[in-house]
PDB file of N, CA and C in Angstrom:
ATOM      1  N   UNK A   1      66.647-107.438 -72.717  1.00  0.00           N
ATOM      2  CA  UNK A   1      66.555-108.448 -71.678  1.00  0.00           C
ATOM      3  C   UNK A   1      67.684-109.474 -71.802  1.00  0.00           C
ATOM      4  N   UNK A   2      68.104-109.898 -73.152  1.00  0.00           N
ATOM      5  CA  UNK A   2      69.218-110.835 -73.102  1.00  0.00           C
ATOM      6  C   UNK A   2      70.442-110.192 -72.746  1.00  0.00           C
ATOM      7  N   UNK A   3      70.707-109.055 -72.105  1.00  0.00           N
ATOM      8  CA  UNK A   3      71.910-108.788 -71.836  1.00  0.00           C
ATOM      9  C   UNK A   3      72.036-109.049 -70.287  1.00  0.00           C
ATOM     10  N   UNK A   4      71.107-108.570 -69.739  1.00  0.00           N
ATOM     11  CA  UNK A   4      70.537-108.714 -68.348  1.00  0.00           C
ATOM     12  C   UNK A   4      70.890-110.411 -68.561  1.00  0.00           C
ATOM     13  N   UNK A   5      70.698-111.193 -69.391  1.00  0.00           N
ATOM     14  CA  UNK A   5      70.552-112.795 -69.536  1.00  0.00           C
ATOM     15  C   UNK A   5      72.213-112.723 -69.166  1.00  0.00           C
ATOM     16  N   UNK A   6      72.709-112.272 -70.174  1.00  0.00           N
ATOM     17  CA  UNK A   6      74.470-112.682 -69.829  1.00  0.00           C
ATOM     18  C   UNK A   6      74.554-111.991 -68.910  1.00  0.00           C
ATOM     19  N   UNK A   7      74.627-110.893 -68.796  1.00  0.00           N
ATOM     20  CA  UNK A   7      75.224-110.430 -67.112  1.00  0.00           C
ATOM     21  C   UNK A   7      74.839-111.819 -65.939  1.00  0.00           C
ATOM     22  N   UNK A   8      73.423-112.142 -66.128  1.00  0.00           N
ATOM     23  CA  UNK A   8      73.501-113.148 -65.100  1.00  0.00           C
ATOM     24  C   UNK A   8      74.188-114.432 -65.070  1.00  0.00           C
ATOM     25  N   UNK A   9      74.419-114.852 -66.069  1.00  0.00           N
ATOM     26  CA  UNK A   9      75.281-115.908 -66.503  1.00  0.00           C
ATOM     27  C   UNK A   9      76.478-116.082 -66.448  1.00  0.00           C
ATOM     28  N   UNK A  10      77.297-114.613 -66.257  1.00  0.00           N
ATOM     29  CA  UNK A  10      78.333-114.498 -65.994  1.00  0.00           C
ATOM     30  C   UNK A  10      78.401-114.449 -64.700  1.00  0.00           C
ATOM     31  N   UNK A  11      77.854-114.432 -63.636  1.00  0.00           N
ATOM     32  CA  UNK A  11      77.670-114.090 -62.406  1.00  0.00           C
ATOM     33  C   UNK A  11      77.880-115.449 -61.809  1.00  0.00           C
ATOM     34  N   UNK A  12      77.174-116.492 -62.692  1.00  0.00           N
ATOM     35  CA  UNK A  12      76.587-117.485 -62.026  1.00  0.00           C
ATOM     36  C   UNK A  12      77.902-118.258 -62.517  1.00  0.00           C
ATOM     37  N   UNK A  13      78.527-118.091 -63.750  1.00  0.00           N
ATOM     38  CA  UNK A  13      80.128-118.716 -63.943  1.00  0.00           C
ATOM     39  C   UNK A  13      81.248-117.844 -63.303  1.00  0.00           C
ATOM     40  N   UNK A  14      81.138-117.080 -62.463  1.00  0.00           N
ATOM     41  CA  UNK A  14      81.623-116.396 -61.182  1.00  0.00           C
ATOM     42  C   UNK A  14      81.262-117.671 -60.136  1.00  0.00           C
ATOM     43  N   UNK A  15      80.012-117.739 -59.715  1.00  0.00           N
ATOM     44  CA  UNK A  15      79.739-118.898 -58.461  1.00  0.00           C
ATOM     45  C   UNK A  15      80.340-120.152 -59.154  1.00  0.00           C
ATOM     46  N   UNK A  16      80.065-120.469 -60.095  1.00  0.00           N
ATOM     47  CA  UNK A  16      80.832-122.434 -60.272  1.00  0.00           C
ATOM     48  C   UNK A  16      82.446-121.905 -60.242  1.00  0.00           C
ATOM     49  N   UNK A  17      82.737-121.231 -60.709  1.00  0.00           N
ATOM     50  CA  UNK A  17      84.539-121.265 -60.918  1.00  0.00           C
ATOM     51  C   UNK A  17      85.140-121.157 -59.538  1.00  0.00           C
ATOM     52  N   UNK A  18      84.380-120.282 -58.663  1.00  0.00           N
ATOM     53  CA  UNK A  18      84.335-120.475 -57.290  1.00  0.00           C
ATOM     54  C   UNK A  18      84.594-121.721 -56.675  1.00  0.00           C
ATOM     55  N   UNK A  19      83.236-122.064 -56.511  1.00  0.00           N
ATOM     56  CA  UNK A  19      82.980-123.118 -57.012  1.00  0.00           C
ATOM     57  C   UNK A  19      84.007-124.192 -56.791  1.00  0.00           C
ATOM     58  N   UNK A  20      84.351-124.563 -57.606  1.00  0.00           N
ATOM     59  CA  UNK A  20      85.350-125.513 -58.177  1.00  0.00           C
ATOM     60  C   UNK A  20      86.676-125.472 -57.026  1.00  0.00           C
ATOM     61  N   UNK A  21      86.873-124.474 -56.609  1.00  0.00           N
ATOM     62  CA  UNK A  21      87.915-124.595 -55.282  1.00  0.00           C
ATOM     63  C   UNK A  21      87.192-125.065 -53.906  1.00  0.00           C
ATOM     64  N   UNK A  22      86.025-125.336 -54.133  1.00  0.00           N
ATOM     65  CA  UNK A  22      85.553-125.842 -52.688  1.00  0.00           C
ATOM     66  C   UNK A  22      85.268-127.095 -52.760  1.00  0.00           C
ATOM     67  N   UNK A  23      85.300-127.597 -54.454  1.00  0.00           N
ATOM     68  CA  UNK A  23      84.497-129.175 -54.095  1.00  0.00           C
ATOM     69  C   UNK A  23      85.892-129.951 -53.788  1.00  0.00           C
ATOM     70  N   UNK A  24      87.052-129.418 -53.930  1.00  0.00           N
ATOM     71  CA  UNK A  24      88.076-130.526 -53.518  1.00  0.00           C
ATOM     72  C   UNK A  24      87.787-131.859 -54.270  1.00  0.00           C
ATOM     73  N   UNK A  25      87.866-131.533 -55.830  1.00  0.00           N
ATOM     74  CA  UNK A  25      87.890-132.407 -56.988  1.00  0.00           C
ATOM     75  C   UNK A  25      86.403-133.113 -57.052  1.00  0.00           C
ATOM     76  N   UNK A  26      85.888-132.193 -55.927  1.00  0.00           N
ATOM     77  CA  UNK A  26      84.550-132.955 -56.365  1.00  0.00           C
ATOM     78  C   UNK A  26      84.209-134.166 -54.935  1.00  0.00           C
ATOM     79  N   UNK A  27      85.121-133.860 -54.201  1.00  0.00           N
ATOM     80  CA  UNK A  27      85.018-134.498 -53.400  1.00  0.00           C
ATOM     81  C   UNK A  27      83.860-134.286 -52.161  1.00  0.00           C
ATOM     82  N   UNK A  28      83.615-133.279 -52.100  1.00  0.00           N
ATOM     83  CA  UNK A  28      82.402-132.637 -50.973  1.00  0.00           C
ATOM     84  C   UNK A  28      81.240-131.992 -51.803  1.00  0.00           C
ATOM     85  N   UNK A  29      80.479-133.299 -50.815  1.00  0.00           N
ATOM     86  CA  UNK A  29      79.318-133.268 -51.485  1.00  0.00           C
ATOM     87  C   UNK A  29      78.341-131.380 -52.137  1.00  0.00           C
ATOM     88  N   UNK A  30      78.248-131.213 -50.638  1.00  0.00           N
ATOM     89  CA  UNK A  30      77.742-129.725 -51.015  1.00  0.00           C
ATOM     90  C   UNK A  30      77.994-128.652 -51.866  1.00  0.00           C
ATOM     91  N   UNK A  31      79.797-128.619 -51.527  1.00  0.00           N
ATOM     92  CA  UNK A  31      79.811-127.436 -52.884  1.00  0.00           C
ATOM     93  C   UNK A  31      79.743-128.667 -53.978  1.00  0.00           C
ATOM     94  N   UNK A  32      79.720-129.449 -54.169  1.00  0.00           N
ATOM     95  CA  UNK A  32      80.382-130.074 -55.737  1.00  0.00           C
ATOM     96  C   UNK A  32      78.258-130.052 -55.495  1.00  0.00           C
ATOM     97  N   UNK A  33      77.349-130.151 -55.230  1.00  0.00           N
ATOM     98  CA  UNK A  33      75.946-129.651 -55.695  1.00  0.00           C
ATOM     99  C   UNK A  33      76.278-128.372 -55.660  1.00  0.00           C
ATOM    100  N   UNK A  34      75.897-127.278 -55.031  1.00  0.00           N
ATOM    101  CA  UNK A  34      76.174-125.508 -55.822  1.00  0.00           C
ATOM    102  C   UNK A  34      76.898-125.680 -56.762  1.00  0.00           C
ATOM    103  N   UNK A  35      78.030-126.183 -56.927  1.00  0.00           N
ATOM    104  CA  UNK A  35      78.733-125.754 -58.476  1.00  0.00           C
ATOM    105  C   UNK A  35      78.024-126.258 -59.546  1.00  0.00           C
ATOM    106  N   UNK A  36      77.749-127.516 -59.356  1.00  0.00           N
ATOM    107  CA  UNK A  36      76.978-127.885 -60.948  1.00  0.00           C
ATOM    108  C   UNK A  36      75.678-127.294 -60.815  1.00  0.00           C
ATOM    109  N   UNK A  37      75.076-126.577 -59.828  1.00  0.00           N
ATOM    110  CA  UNK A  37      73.580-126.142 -59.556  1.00  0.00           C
ATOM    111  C   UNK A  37      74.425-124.595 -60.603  1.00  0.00           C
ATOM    112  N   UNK A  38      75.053-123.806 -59.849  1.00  0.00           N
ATOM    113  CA  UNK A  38      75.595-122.661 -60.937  1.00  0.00           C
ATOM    114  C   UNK A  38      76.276-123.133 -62.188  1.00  0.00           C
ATOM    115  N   UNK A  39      76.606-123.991 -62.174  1.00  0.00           N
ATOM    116  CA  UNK A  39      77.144-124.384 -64.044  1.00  0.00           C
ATOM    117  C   UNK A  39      76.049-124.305 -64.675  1.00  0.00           C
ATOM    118  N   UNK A  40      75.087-125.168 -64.606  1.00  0.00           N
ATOM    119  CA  UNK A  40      74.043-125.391 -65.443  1.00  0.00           C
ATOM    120  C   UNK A  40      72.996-123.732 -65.313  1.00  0.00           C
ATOM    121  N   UNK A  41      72.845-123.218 -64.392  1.00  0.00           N
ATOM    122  CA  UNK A  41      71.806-122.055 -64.584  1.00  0.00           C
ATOM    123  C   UNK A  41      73.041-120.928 -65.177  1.00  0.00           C
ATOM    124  N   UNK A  42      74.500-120.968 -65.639  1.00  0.00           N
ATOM    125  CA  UNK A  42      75.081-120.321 -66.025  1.00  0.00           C
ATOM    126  C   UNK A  42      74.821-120.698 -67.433  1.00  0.00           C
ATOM    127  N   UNK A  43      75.035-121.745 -67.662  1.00  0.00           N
ATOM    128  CA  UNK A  43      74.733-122.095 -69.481  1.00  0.00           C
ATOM    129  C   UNK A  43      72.904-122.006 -69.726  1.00  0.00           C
ATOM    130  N   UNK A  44      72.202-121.822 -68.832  1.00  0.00           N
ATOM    131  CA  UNK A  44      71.159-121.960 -69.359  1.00  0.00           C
ATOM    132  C   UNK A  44      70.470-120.202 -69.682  1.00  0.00           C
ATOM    133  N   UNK A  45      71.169-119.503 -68.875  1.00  0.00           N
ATOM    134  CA  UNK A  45      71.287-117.793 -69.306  1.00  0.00           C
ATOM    135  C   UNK A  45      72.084-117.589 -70.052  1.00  0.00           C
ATOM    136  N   UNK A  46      73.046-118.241 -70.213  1.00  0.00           N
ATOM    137  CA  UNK A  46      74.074-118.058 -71.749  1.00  0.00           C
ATOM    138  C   UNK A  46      72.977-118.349 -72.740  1.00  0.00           C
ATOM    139  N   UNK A  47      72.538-119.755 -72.799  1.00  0.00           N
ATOM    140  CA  UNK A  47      71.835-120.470 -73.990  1.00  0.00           C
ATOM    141  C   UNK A  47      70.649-119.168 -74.506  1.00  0.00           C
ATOM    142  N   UNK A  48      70.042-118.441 -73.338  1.00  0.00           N
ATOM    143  CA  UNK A  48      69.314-117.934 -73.480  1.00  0.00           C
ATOM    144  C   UNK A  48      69.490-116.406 -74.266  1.00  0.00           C
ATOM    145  N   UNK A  49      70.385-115.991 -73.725  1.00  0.00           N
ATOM    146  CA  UNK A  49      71.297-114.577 -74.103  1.00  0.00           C
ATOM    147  C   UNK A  49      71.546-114.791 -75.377  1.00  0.00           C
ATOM    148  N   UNK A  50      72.057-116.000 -75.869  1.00  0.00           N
ATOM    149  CA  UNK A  50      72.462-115.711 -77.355  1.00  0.00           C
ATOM    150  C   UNK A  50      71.532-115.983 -78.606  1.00  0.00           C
ATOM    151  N   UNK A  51      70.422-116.262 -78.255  1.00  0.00           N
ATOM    152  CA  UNK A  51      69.120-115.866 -79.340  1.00  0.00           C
ATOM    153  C   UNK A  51      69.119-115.429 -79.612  1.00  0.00           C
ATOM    154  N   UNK A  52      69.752-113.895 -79.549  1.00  0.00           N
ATOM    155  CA  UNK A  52      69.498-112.648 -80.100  1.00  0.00           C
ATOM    156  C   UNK A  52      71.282-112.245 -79.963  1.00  0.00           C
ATOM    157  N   UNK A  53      71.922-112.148 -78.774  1.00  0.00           N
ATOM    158  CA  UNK A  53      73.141-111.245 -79.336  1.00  0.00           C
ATOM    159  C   UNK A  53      74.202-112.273 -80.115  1.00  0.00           C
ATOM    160  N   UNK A  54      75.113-112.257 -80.615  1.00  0.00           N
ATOM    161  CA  UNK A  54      76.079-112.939 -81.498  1.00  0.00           C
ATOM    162  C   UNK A  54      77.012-113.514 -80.605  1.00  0.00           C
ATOM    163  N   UNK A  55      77.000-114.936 -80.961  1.00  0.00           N
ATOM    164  CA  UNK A  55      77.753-115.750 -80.166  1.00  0.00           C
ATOM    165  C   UNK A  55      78.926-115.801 -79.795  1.00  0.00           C
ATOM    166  N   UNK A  56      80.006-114.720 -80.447  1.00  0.00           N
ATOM    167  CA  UNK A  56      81.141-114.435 -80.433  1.00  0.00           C
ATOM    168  C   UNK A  56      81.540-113.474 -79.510  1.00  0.00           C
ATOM    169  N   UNK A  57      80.068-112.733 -79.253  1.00  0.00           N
ATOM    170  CA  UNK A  57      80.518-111.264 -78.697  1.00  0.00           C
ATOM    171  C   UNK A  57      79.963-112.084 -77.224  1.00  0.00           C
ATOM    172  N   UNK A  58      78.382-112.796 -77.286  1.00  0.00           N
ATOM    173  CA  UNK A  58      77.940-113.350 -75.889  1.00  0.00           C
ATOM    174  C   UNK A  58      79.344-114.334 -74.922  1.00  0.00           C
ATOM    175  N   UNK A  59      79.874-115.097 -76.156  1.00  0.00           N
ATOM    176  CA  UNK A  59      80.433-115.735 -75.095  1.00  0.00           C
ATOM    177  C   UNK A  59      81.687-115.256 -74.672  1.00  0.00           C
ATOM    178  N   UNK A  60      82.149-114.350 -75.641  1.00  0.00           N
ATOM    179  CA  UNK A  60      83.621-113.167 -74.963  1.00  0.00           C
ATOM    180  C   UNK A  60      83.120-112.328 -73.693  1.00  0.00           C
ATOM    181  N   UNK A  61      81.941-112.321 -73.782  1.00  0.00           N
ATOM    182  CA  UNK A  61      81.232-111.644 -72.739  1.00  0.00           C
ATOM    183  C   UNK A  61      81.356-111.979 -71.171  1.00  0.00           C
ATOM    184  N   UNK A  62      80.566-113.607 -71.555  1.00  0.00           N
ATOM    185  CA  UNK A  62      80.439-114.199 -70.631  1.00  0.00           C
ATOM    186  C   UNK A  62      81.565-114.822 -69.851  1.00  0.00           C
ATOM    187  N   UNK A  63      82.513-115.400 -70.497  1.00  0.00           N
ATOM    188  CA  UNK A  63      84.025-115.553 -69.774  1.00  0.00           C
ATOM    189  C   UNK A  63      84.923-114.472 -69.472  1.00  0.00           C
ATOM    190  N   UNK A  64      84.662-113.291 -70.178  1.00  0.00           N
ATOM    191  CA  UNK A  64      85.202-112.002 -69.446  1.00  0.00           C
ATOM    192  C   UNK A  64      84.577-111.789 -67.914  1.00  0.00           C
ATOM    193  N   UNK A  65      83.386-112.048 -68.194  1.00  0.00           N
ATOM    194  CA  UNK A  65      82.952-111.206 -66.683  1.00  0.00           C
ATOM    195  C   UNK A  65      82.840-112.495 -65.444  1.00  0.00           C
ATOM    196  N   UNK A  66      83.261-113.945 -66.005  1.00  0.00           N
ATOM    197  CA  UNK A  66      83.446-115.069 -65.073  1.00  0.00           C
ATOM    198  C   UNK A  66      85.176-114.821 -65.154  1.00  0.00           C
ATOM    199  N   UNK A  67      85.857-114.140 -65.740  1.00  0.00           N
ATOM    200  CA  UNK A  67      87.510-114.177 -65.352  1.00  0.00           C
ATOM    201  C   UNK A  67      87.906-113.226 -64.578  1.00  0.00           C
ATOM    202  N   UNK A  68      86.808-111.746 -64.674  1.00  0.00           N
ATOM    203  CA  UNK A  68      87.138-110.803 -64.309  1.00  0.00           C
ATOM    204  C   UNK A  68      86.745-111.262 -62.778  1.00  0.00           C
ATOM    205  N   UNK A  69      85.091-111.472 -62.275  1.00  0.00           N
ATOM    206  CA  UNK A  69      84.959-111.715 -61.193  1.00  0.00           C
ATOM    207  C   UNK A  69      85.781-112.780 -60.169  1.00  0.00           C
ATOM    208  N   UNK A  70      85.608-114.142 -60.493  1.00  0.00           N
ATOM    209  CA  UNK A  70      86.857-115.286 -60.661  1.00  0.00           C
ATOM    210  C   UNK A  70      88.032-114.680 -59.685  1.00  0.00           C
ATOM    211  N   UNK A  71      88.886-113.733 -61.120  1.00  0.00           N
ATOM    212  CA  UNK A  71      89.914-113.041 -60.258  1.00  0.00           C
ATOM    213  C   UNK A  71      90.173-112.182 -59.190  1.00  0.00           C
ATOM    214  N   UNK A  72      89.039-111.024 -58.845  1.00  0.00           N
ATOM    215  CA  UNK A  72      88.472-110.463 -57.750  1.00  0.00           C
ATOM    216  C   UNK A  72      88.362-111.296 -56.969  1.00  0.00           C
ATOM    217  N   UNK A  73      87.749-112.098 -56.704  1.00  0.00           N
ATOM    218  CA  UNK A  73      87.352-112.590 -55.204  1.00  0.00           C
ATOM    219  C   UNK A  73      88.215-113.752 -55.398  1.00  0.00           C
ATOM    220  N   UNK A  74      89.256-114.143 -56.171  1.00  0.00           N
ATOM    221  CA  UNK A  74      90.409-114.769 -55.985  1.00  0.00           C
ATOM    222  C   UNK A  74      91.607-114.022 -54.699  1.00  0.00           C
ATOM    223  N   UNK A  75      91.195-113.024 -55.145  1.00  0.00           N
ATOM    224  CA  UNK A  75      92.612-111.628 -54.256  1.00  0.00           C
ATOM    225  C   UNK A  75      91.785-111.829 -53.072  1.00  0.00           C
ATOM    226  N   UNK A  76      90.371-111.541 -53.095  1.00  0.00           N
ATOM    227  CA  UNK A  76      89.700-111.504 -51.770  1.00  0.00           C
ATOM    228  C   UNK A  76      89.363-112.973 -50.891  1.00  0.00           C
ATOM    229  N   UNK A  77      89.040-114.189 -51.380  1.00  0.00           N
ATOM    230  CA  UNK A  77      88.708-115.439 -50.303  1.00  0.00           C
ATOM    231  C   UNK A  77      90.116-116.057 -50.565  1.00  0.00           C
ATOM    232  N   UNK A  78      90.924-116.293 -51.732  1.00  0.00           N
ATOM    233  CA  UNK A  78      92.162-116.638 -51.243  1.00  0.00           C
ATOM    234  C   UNK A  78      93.516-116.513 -51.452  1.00  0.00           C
ATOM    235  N   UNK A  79      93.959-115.460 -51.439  1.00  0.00           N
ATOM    236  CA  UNK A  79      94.850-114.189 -50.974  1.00  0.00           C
ATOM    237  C   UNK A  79      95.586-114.591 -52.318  1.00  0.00           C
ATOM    238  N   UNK A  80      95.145-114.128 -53.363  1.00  0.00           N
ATOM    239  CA  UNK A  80      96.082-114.029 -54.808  1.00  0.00           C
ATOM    240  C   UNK A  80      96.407-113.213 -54.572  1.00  0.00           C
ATOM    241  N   UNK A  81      97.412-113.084 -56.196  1.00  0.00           N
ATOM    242  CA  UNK A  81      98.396-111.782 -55.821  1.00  0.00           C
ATOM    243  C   UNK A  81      97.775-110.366 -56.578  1.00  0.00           C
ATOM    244  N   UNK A  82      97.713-109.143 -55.715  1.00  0.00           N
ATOM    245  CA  UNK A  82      97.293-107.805 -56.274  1.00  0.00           C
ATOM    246  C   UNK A  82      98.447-107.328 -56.943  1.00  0.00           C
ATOM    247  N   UNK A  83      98.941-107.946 -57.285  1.00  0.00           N
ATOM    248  CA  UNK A  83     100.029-107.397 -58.285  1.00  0.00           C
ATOM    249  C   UNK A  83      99.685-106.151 -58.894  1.00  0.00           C
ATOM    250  N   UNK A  84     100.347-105.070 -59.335  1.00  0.00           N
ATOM    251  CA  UNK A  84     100.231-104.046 -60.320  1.00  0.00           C
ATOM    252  C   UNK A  84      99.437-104.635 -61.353  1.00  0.00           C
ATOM    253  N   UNK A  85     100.601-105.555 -62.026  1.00  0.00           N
ATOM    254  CA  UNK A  85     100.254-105.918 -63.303  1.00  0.00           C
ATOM    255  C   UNK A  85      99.085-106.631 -63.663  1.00  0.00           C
ATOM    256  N   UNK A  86      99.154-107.738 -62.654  1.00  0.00           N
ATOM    257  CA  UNK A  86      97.659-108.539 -62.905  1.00  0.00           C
ATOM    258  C   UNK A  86      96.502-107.880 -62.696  1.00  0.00           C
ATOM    259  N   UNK A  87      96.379-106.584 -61.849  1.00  0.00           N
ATOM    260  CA  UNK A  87      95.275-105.747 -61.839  1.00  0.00           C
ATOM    261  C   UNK A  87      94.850-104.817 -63.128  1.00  0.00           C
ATOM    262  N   UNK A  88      95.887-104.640 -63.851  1.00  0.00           N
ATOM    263  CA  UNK A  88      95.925-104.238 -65.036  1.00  0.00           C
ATOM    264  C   UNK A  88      95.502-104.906 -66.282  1.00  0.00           C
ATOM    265  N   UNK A  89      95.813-105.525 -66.289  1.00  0.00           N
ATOM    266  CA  UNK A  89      95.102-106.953 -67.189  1.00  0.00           C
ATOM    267  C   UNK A  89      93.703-107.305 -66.601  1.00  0.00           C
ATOM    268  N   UNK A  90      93.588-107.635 -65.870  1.00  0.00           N
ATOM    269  CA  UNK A  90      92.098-107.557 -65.180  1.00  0.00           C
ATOM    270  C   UNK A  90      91.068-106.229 -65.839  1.00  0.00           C
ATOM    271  N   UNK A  91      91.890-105.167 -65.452  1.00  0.00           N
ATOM    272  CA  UNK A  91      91.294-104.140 -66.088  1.00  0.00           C
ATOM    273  C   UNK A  91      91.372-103.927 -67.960  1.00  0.00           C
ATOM    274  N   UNK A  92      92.072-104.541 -68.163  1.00  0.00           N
ATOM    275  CA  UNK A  92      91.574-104.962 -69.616  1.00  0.00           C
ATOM    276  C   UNK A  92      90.736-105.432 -70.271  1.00  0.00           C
ATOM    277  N   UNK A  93      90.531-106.410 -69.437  1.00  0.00           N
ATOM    278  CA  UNK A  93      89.588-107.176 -69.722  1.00  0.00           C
ATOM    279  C   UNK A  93      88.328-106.833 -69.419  1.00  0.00           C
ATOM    280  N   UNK A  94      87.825-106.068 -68.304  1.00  0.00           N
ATOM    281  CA  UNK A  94      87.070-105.094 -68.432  1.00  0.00           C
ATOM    282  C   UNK A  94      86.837-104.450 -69.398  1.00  0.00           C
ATOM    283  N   UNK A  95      87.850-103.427 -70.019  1.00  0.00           N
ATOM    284  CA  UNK A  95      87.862-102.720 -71.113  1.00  0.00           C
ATOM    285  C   UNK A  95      86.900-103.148 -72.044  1.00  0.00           C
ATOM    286  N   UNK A  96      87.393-104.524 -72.266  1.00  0.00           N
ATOM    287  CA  UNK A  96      87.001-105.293 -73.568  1.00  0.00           C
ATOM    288  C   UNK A  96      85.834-106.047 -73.410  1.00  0.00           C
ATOM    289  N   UNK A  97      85.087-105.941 -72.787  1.00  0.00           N
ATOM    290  CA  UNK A  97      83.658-106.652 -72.103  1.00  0.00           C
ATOM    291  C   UNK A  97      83.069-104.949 -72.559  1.00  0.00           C
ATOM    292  N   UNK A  98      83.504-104.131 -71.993  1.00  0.00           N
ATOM    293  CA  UNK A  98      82.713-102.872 -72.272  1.00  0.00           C
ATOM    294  C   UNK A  98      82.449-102.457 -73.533  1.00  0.00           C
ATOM    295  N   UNK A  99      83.870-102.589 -74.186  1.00  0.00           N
ATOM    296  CA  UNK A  99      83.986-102.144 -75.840  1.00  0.00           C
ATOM    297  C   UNK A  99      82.722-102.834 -76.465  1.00  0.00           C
ATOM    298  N   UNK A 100      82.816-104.619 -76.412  1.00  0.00           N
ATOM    299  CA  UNK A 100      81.763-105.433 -76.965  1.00  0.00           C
ATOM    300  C   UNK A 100      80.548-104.888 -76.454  1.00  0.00           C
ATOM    301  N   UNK A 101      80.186-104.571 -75.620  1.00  0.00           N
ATOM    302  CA  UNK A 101      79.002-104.427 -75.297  1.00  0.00           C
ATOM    303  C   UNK A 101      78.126-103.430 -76.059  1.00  0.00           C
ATOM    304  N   UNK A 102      79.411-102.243 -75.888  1.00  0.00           N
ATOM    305  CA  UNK A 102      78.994-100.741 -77.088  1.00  0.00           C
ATOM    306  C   UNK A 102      79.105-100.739 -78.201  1.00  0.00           C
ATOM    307  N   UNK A 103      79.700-101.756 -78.625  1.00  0.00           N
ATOM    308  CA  UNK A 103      79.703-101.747 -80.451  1.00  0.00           C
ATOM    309  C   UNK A 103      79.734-102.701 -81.024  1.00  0.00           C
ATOM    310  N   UNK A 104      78.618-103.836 -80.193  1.00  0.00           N
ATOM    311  CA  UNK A 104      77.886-105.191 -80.960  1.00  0.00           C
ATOM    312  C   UNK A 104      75.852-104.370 -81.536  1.00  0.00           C
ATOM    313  N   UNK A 105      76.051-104.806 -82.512  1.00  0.00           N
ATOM    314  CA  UNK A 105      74.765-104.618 -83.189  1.00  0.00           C
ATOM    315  C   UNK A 105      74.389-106.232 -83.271  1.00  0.00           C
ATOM    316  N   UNK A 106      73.297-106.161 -82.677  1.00  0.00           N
ATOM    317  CA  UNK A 106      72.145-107.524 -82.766  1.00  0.00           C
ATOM    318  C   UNK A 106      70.888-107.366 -83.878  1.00  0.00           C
ATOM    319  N   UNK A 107      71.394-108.254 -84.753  1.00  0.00           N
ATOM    320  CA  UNK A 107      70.925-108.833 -85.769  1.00  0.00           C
ATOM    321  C   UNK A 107      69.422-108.439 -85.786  1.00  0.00           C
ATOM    322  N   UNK A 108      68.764-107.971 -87.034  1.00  0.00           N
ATOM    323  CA  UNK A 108      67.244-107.551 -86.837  1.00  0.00           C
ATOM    324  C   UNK A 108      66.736-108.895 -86.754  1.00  0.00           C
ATOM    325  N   UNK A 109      65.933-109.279 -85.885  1.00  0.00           N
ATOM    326  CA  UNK A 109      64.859-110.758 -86.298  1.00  0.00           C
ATOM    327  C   UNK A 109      63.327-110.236 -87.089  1.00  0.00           C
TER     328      UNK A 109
END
């Protein structure tokens, strides 16, 4: 279940990083509420996720899959660049969200 915890947490630091380009420094009201409404339910499925998996691997986790998404719908709502390369690195980082995932062992409680 705590992985399901970070997957959602990463999702939800996908919506604030978002986020963060709509409040216009914080200036509008609405998104600048959704973003700190997704900041906080992003750390509070982090907080939750790492009871059990290792904090090194949860939170490489969790900023992988808020950089990976982040950057996706960066190319898609506001026209970054699909570069070769940066898609490649993107896909690294993938890689390495996957690797951790398959060869973290969580601690017996």
């Amino acid at each position: 279940m705590n992985w399901i915890y970070l997957f959602i947490a990463g999702l939800f630091e996908i919506g604030w990083a978002v986020g963060l380009k709509y409040t216009d420094g914080f200036t509008k009201l609405w998104p600048s509420i959704i973003t700190i409404v997704t900041m906080v339910l992003s750390f509070y499925f982090l907080s939750s996720a790492v009871k059990t998996i290792p904090i090194g691997t949860g939170y490489a986790i969790w900023t992988g899959i808020g950089a990976v998404g982040t950057a996706i719908l960066g190319i898609f709502l506001f026209g970054e660049s699909k570069e070769f390369i940066r898609l490649f690195f993107i896909l690294l980082i993938i890689i390495g969200i996957i690797g951790l995932k398959v060869f973290s062992k969580i601690p017996a409680q």
